[in-house]
N, C-alpha and C. Protein backbone atom coordinates (compact mmCIF):
# COMPACT_ATOMS: atom_id res chain seq x y z
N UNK A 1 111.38 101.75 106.29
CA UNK A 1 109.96 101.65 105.99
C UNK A 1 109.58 100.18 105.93
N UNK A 2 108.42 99.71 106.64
CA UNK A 2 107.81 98.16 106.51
C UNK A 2 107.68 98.00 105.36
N UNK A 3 107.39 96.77 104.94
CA UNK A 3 106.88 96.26 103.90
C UNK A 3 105.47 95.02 104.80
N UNK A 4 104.50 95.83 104.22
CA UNK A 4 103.25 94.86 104.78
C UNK A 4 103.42 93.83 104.08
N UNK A 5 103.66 93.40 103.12
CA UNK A 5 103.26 92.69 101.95
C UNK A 5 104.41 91.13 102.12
N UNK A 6 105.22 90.71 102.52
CA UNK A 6 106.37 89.95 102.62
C UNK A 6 106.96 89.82 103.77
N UNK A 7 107.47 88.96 104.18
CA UNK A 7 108.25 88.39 105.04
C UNK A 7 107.67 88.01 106.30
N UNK A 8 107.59 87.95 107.42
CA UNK A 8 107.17 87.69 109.07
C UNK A 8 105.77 87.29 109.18
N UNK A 9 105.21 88.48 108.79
CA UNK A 9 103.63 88.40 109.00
C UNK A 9 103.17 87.69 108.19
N UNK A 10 103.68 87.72 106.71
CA UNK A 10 103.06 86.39 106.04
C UNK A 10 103.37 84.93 106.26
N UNK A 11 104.17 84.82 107.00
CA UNK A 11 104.45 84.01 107.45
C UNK A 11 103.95 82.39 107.82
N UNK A 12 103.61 84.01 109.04
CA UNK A 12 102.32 83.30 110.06
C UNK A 12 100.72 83.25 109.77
N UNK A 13 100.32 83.65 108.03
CA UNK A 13 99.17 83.14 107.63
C UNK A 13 99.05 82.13 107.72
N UNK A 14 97.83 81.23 107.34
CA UNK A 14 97.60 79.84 106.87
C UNK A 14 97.80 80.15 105.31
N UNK A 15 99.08 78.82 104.94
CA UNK A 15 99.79 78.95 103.73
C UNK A 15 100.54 79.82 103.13
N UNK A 16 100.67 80.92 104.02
CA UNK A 16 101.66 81.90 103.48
C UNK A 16 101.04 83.06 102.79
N UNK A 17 100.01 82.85 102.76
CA UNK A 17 98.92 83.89 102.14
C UNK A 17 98.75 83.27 100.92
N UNK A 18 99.51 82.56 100.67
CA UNK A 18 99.42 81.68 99.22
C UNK A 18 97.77 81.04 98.62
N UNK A 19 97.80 81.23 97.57
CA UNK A 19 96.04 80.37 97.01
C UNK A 19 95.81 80.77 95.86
N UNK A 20 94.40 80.67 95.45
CA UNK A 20 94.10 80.93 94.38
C UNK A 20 93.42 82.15 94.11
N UNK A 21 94.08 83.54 92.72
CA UNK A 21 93.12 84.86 92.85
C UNK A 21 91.85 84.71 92.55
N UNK A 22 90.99 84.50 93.29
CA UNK A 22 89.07 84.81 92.76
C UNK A 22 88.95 85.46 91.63
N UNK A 23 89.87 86.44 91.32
CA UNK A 23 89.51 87.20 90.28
C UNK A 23 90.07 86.84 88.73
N UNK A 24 91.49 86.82 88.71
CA UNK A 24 92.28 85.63 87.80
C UNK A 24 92.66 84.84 87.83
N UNK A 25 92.02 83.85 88.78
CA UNK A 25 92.19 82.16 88.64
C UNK A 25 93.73 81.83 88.35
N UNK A 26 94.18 82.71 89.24
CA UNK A 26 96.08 82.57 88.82
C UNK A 26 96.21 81.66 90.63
N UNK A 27 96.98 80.25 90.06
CA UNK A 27 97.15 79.68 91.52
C UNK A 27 98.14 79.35 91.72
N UNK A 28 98.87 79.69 93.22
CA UNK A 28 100.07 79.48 94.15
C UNK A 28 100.53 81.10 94.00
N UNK A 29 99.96 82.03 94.10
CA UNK A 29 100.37 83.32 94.08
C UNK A 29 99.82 84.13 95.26
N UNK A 30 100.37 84.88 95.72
CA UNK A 30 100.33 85.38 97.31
C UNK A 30 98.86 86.52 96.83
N UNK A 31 98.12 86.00 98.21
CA UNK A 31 96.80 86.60 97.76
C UNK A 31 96.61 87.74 99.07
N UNK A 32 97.35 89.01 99.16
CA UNK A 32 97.31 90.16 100.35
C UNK A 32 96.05 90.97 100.08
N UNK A 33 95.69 91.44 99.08
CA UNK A 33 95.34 92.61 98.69
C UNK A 33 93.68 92.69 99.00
N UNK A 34 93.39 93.79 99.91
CA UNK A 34 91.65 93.87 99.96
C UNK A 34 91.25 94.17 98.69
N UNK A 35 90.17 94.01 98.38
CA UNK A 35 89.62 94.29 97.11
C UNK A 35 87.68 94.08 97.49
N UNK A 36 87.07 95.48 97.21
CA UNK A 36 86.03 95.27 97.28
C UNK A 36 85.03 95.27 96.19
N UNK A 37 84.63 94.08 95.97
CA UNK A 37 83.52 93.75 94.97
C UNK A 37 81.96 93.54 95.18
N UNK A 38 81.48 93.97 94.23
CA UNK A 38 80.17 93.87 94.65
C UNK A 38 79.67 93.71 95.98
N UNK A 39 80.24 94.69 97.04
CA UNK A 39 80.03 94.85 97.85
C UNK A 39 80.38 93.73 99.03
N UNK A 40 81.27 92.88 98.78
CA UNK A 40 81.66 91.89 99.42
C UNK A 40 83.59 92.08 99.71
N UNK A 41 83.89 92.40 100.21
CA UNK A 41 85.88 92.39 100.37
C UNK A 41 86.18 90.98 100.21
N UNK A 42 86.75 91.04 99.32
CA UNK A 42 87.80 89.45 99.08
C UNK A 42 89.42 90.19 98.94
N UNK A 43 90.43 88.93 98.78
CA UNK A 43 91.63 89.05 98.81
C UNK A 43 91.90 88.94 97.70
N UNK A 44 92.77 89.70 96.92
CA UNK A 44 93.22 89.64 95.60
C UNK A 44 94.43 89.65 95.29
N UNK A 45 95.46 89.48 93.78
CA UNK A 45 97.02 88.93 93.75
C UNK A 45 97.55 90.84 93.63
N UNK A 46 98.49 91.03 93.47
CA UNK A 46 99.00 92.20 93.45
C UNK A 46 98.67 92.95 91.57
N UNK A 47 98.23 91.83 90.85
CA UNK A 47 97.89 92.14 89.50
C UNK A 47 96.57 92.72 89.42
N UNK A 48 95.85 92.18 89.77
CA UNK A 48 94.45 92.09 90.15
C UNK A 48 94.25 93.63 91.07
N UNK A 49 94.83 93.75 92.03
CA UNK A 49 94.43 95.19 92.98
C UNK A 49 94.95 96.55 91.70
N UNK A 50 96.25 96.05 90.67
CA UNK A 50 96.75 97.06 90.02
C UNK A 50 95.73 97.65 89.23
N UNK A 51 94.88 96.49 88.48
CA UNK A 51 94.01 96.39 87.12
C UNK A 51 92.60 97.07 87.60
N UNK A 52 92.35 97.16 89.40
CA UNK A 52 91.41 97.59 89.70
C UNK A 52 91.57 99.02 90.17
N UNK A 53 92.33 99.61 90.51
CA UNK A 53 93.34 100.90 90.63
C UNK A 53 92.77 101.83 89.28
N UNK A 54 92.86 101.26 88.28
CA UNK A 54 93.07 102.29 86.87
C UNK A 54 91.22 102.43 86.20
């Protein structure tokens, strides 16, 4: 089974997918995750997509 989330493809982002979460201002943490807010999709940390899940 893939793993979307790690290795190859992140790779070849700009920075590794690495930055800062918009949502918890947590920085150098891999930012994959769609997340739609107020009607706008941004990228969010894997904490952030969990906290929006529940």
């Amino acid at each position: 089974m893939s793993k979307a989330h790690r290795g190859k493809p992140l790779r070849e982002t700009p920075n590794s997918s690495r930055g800062s979460c918009p949502s918890c201002k947590r920085t150098g943490i891999k930012v994959v995750y769609d997340l739609e807010v107020a009607g706008a999709k941004t990228k969010v940390c894997k904490q952030c997509k969990a906290k929006a899940k529940t």
